[in-house]
Protein backbone atom coordinates (compact mmCIF):
# COMPACT_ATOMS: atom_id res chain seq x y z
CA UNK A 1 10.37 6.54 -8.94
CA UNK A 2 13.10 4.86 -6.54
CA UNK A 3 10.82 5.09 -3.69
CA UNK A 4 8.37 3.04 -5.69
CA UNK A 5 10.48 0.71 -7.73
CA UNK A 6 12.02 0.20 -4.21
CA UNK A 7 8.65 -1.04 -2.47
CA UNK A 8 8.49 -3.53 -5.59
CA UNK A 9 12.04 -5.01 -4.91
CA UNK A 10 11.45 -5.00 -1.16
CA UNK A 11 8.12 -6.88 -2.43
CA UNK A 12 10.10 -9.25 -4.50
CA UNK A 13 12.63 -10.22 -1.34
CA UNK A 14 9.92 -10.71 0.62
CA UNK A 15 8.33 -13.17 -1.82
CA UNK A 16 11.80 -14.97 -1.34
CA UNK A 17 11.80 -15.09 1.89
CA UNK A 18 14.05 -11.90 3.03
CA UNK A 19 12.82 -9.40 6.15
CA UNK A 20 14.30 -6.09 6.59
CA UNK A 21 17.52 -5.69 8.84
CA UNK A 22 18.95 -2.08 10.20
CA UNK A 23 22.74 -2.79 9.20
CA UNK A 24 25.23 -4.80 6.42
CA UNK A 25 26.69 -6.68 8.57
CA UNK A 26 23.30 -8.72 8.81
CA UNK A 27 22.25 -8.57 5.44
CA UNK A 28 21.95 -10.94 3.30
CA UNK A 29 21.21 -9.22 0.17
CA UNK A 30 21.95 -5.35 -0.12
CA UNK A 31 20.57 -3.38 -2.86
CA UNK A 32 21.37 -0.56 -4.74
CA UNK A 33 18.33 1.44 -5.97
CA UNK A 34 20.11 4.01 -7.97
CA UNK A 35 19.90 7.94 -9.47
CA UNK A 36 21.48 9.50 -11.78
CA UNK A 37 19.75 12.53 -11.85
CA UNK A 38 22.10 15.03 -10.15
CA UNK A 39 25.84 14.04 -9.49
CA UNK A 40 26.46 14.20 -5.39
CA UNK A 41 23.39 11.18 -5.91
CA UNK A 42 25.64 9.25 -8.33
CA UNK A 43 29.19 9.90 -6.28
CA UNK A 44 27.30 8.98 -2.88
CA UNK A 45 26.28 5.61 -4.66
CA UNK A 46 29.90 5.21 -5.59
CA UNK A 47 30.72 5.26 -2.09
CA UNK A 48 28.47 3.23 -0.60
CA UNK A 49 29.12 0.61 -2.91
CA UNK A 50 32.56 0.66 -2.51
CA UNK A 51 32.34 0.89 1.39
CA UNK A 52 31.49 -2.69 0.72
CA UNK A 53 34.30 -4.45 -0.37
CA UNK A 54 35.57 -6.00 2.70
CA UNK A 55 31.59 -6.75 3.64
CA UNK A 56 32.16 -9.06 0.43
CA UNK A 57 35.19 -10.34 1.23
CA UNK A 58 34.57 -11.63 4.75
CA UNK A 59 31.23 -12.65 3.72
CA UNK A 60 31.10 -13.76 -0.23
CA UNK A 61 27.47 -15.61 0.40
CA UNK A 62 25.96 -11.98 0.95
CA UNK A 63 24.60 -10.77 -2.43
CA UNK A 64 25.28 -7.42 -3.35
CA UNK A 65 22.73 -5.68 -6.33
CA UNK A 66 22.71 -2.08 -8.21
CA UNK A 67 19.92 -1.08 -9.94
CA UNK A 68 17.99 1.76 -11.19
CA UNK A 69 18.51 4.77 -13.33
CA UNK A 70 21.99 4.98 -13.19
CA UNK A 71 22.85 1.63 -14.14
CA UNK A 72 20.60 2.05 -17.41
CA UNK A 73 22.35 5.00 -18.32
CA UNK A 74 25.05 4.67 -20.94
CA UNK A 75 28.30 2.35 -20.23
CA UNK A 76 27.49 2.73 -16.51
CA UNK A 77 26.94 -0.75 -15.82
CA UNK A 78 29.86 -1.99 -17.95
CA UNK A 79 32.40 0.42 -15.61
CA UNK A 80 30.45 -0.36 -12.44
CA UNK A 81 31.58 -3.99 -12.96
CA UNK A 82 35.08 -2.99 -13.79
CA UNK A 83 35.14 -0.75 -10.76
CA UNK A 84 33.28 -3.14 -8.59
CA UNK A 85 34.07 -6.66 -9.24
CA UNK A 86 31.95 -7.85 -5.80
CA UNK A 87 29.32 -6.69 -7.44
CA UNK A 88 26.83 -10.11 -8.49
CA UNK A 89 24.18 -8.35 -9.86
CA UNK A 90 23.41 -5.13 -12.19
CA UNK A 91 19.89 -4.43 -13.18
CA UNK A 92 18.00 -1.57 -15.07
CA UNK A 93 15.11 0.31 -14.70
CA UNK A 94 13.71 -1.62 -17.42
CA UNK A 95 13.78 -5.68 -15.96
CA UNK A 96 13.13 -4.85 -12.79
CA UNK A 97 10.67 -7.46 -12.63
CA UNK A 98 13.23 -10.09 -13.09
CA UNK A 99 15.12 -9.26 -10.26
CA UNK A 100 13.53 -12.23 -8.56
CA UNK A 101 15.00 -14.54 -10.87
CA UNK A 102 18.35 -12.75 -10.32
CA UNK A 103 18.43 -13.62 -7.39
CA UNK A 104 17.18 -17.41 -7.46
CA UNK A 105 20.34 -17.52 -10.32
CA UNK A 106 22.61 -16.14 -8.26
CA UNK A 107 22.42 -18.15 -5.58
CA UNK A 108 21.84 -21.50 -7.29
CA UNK A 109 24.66 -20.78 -10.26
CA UNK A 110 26.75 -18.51 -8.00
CA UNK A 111 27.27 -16.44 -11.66
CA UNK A 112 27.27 -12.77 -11.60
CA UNK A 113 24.58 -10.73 -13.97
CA UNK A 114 24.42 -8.08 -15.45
CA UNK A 115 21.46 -7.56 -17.72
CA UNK A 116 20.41 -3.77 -18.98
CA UNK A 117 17.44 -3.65 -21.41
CA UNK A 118 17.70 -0.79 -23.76
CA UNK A 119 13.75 -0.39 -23.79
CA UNK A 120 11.18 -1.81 -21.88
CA UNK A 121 9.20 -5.10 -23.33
CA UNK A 122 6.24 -4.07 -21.79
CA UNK A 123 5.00 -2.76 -18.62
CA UNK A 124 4.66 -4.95 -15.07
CA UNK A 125 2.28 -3.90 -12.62
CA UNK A 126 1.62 -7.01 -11.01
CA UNK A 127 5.13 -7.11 -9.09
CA UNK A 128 4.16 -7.13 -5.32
CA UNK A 129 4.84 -4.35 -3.44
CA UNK A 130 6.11 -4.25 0.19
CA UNK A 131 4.98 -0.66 1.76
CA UNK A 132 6.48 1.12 4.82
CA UNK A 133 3.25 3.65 4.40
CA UNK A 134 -0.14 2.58 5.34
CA UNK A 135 -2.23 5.73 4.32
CA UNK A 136 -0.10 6.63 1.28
CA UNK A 137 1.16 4.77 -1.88
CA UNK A 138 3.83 6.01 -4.76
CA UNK A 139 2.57 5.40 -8.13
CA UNK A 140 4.45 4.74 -11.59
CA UNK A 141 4.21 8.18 -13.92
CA UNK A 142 6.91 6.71 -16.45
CA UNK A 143 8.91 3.57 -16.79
CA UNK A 144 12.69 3.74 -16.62
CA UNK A 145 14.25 7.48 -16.45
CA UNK A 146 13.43 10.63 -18.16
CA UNK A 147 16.34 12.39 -15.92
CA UNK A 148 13.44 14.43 -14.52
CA UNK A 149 12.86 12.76 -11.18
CA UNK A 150 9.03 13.10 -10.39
CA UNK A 151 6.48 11.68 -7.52
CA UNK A 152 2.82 11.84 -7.27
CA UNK A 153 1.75 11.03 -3.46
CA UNK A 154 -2.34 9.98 -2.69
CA UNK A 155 -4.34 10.02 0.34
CA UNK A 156 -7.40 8.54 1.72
């Protein structure tokens, strides 16, 4: 799922404009495509976000996003925001197809979000998709998280 739901958010940045870059200090947006699945994922997320803090402060412009299954789960993204105020946006696994407008808010309002849907409206398959594979595609088996991380890989 993260591999996948990360293809569509690399799909979306590149809709906006964004290429890939190899380190922070570069970036303009960093994303957090979260799990929540097994602990060491969830404490190594932590980290990393927090290893960001003076990023932010030297350079408030860059945007800085978490998303994925462990921001939908529980209070999560309520104490992320506590934890983290350089934080500017917190999606869930549910609106990740508005994480395009996120971003377009973000920078034109300079407000932070944070929007978790309890359930999913409906399903989005149109969301573009940037792919690092060229013989080999991840495709959705559920929306959102059933804590039972699973991947179904095709060939040609």
């Amino acid at each position: 799922m993260n591999v996948h739901d990360s293809e569509k958010i690399a799909g979306i940045l590149s809709q906006l404009g964004y290429v890939s870059c190899q380190n922070t200090e570069e970036a303009d947006v960093i994303v957090f495509n979260t799990c929540c699945i097994r602990e060491s994922a969830e404490r190594k997320a932590i980290g990393n976000i927090g290893s960001l803090k003076n990023l932010k402060k030297n350079n408030p412009d860059v945007i800085i996003a978490v998303c994925g299954c462990m921001t939908q789960a529980g209070e999560t993204a309520q104490k992320l925001k506590e934890k983290f105020p350089f934080i500017d946006i917190i999606f869930g696994t549910h609106n990740l197809h508005c994480f395009k407008d996120y971003i377009i808010k973000r920078k034109q309002y300079g407000k932070k979000l944070i929007e978790i849907w309890p359930e999913p409206s409906k399903t989005f398959d149109n969301i573009s998709i940037l792919r690092n594979q060229k013989i080999s595609a991840f495709v959705n088996i559920i929306y959102g998280c059933n804590n039972f991380c699973s991947t179904a890989l095709f060939r040609m």
